[in-house]
N, C-alpha and C. Protein backbone atom coordinates (compact mmCIF):
# COMPACT_ATOMS: atom_id res chain seq x y z
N UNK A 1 0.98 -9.83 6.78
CA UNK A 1 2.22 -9.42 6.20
C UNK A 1 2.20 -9.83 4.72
N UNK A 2 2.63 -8.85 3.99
CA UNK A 2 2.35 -9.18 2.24
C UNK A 2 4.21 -9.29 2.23
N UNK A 3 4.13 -9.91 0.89
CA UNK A 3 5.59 -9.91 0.33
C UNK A 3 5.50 -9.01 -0.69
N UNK A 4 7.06 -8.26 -1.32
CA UNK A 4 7.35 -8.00 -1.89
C UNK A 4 7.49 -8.63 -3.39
N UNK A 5 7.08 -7.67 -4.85
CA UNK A 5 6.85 -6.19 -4.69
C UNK A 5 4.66 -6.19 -4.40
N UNK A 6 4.27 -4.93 -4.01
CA UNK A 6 3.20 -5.34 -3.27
C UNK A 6 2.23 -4.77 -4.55
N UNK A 7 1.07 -5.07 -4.56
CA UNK A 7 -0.28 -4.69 -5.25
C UNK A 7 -1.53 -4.34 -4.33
N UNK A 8 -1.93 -3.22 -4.87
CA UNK A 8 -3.19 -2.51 -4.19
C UNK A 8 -4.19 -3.00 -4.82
N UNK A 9 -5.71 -2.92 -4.24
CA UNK A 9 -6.94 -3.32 -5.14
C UNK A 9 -7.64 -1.97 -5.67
N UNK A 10 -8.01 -2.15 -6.66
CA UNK A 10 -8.68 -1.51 -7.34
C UNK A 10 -10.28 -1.15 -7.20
N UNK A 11 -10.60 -0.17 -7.56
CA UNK A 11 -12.19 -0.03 -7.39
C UNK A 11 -12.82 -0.35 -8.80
N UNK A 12 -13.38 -1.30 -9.07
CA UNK A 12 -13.87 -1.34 -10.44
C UNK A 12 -15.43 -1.40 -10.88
N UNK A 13 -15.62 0.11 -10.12
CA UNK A 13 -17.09 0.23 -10.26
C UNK A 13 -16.97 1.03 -12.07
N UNK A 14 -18.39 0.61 -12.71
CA UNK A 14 -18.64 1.01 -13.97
C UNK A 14 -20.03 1.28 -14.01
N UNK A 15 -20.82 1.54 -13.15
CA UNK A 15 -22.06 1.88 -13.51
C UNK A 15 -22.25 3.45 -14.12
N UNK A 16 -23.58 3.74 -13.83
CA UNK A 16 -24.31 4.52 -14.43
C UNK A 16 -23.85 6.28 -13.63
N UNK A 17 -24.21 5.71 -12.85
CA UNK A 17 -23.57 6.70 -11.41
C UNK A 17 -22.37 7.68 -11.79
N UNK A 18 -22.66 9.30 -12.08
CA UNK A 18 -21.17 9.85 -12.65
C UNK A 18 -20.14 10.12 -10.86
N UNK A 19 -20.80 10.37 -10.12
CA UNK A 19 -20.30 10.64 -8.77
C UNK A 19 -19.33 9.26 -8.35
N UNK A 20 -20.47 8.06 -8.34
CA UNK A 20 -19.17 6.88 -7.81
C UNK A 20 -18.23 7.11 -9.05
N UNK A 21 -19.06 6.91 -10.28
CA UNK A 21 -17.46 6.62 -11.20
C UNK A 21 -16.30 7.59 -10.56
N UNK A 22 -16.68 8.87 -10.68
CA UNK A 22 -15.74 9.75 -10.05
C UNK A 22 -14.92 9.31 -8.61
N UNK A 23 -15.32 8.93 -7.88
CA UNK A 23 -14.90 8.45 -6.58
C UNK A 23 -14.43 7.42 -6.84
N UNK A 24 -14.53 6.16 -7.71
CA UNK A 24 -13.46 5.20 -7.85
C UNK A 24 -12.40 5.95 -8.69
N UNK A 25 -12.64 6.21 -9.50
CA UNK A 25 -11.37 6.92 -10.75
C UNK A 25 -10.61 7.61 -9.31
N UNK A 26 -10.65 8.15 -8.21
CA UNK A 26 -10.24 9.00 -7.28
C UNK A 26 -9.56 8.27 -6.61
N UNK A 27 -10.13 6.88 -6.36
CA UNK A 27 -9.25 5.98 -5.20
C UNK A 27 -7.77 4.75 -6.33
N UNK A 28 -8.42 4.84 -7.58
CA UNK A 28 -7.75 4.10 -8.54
C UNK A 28 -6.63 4.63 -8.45
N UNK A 29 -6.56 6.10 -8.80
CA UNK A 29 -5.38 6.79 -8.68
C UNK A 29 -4.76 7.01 -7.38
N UNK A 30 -4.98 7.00 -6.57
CA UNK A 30 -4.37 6.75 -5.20
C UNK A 30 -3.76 6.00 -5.04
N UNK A 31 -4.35 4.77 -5.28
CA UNK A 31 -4.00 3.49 -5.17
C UNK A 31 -2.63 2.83 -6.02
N UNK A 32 -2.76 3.57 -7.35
CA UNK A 32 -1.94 3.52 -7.95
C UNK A 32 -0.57 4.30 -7.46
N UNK A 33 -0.61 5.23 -7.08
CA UNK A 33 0.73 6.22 -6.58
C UNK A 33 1.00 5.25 -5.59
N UNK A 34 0.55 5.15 -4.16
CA UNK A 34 0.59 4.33 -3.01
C UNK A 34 1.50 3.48 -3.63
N UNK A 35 1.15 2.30 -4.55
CA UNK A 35 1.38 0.74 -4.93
C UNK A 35 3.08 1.71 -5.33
N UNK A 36 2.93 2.29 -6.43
CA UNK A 36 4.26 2.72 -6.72
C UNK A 36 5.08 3.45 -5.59
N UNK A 37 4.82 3.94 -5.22
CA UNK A 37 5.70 4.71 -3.89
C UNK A 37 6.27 3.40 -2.76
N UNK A 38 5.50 2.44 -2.65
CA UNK A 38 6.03 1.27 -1.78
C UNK A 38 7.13 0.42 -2.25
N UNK A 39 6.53 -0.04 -3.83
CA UNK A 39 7.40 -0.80 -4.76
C UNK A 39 8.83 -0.27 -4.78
N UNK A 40 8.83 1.10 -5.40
CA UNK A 40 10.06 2.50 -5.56
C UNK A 40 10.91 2.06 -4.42
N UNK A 41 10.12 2.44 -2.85
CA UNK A 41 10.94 2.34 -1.98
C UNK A 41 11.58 1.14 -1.37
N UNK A 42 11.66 0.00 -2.02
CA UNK A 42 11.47 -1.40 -1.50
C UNK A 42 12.61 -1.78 -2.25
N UNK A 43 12.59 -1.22 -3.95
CA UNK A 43 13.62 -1.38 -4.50
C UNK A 43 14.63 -2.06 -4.44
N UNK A 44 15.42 -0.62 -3.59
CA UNK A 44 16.61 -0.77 -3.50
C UNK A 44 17.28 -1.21 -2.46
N UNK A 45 15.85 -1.44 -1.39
CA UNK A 45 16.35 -2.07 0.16
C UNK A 45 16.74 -2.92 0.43
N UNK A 46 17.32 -3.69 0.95
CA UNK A 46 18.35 -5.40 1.50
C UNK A 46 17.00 -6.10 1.55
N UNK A 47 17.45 -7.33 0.99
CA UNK A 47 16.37 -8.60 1.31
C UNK A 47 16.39 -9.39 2.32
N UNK A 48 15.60 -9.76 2.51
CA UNK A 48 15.32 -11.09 3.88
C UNK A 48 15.17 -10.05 4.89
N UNK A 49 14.55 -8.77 4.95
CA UNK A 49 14.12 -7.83 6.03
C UNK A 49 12.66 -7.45 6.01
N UNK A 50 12.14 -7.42 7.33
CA UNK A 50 10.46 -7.02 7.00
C UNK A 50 10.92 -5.51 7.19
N UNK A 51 9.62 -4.38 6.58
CA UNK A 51 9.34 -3.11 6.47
C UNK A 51 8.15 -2.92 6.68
N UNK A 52 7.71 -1.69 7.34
CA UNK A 52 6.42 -1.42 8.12
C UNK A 52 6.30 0.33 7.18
N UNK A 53 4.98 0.12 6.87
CA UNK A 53 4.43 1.40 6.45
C UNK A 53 3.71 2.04 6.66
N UNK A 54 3.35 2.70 7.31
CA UNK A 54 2.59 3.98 8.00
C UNK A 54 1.64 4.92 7.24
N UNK A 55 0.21 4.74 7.29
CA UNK A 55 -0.91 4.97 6.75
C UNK A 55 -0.46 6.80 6.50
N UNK A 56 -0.25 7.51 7.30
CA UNK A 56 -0.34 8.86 7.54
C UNK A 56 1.24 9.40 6.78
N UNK A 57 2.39 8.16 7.33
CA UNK A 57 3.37 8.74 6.82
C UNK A 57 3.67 8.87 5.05
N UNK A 58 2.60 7.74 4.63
CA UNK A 58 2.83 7.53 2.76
C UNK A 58 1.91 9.01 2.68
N UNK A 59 0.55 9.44 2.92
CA UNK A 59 -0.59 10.77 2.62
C UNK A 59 0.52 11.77 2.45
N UNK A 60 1.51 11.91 3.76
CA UNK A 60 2.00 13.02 3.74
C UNK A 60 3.41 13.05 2.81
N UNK A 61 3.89 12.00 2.48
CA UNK A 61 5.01 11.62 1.68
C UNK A 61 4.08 11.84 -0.01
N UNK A 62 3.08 11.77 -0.40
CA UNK A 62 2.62 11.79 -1.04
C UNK A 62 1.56 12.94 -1.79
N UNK A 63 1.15 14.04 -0.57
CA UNK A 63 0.37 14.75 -0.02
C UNK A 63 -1.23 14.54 -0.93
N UNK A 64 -1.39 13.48 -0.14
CA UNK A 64 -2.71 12.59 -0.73
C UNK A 64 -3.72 13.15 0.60
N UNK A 65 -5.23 12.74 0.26
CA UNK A 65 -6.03 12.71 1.44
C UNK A 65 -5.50 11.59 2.53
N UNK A 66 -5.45 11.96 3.96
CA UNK A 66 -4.92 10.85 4.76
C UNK A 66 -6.31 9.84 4.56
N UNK A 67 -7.31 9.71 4.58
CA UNK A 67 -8.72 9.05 4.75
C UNK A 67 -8.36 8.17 3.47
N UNK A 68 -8.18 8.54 2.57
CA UNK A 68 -8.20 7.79 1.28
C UNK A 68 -6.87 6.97 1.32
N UNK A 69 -5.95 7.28 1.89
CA UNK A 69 -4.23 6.61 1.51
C UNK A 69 -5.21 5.68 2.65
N UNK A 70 -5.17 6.01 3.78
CA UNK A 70 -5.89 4.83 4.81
C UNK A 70 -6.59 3.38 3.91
N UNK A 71 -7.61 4.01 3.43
CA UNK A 71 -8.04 2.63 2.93
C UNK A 71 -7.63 2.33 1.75
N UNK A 72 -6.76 2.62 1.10
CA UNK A 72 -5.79 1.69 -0.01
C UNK A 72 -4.76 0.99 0.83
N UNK A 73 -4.31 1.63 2.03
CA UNK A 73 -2.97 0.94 2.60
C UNK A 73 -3.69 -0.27 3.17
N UNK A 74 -4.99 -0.23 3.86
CA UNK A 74 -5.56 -1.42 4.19
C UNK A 74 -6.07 -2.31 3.61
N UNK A 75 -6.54 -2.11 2.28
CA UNK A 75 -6.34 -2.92 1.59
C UNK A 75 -5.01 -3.69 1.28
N UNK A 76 -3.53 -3.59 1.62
CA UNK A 76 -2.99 -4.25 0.81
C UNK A 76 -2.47 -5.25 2.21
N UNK A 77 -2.78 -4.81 3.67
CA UNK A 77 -2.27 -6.17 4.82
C UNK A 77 -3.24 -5.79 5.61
N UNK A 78 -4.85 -5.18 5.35
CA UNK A 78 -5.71 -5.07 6.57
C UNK A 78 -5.42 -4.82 7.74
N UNK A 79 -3.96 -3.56 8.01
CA UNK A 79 -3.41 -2.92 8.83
C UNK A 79 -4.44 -1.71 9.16
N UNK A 80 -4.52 -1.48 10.49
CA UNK A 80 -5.43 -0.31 10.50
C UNK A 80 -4.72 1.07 10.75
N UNK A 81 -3.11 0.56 10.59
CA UNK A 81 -2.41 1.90 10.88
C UNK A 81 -1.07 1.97 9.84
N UNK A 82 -1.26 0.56 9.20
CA UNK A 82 0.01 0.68 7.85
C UNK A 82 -0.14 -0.51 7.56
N UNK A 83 0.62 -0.91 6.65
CA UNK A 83 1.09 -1.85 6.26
C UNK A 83 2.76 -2.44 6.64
N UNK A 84 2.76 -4.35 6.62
CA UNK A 84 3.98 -4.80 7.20
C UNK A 84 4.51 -5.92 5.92
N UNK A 85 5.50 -6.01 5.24
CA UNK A 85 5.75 -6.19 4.05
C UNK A 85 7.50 -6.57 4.44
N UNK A 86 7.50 -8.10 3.93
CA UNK A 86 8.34 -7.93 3.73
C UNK A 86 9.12 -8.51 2.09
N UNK A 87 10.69 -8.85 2.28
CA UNK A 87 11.25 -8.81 1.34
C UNK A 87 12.00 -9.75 1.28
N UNK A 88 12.00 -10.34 0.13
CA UNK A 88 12.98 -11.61 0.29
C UNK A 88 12.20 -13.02 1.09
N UNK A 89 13.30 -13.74 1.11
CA UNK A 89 12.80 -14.78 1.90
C UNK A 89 12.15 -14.73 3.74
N UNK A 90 10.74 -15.32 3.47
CA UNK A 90 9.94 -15.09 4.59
C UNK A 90 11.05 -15.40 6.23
N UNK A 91 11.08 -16.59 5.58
CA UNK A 91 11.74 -17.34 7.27
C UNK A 91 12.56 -16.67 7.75
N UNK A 92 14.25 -16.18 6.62
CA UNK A 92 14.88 -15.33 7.19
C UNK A 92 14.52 -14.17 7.60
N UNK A 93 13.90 -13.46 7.32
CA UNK A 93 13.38 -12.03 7.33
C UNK A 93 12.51 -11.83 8.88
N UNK A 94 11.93 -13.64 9.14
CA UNK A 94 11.40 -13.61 10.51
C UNK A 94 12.73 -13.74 11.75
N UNK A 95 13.43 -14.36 11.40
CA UNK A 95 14.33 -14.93 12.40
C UNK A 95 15.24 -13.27 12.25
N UNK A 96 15.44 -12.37 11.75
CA UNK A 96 15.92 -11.22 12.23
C UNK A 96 15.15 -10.60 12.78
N UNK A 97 14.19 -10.33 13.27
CA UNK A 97 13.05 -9.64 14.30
C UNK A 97 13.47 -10.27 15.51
N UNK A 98 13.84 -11.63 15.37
CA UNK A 98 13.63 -12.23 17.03
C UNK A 98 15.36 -11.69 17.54
């Protein structure tokens, strides 16, 4: 579970290679929309609540490759089907789940 507001990783390949460069510059920008589309939506939401994000539901909210939103979203909680994020203070935010 990450806290709020969240950060994606970056690909920071620089070699010689025009294809990877191309394929990181590809996931950079992904990554970048993703990070902003979570942040955006997190905004304006109540604190001390966790939020769950859905690998397939950001691609299509986004109309990104689903394969590629996949592994930026796992990068940011090593979710294999979204990410779980919350906001505000941890403890409270747990004790409303139970």
């Amino acid at each position: 579970m990450k806290a709020y507001p969240i950060s994606t990783t970056r690909d920071y390949y620089r070699g010689k290679d025009a294809r990877k460069r191309e394929k990181a510059s590809e996931f950079n920008r992904v990554a970048a929309r993703v990070e902003a589309y979570i942040n955006d939506d997190l905004k304006d939401k109540p604190t001390d609540e966790v939020y769950q994000y859905l690998s397939y539901s950001i691609a299509r909210e986004l109309r990104e490759d689903s394969e590629l939103v996949h592994r930026v979203v796992f990068s940011i909680d090593c979710g294999h089907n979204g990410a779980t994020i919350f906001k505000g203070d941890y403890d409270k935010a747990i004790s409303k789940l139970r």
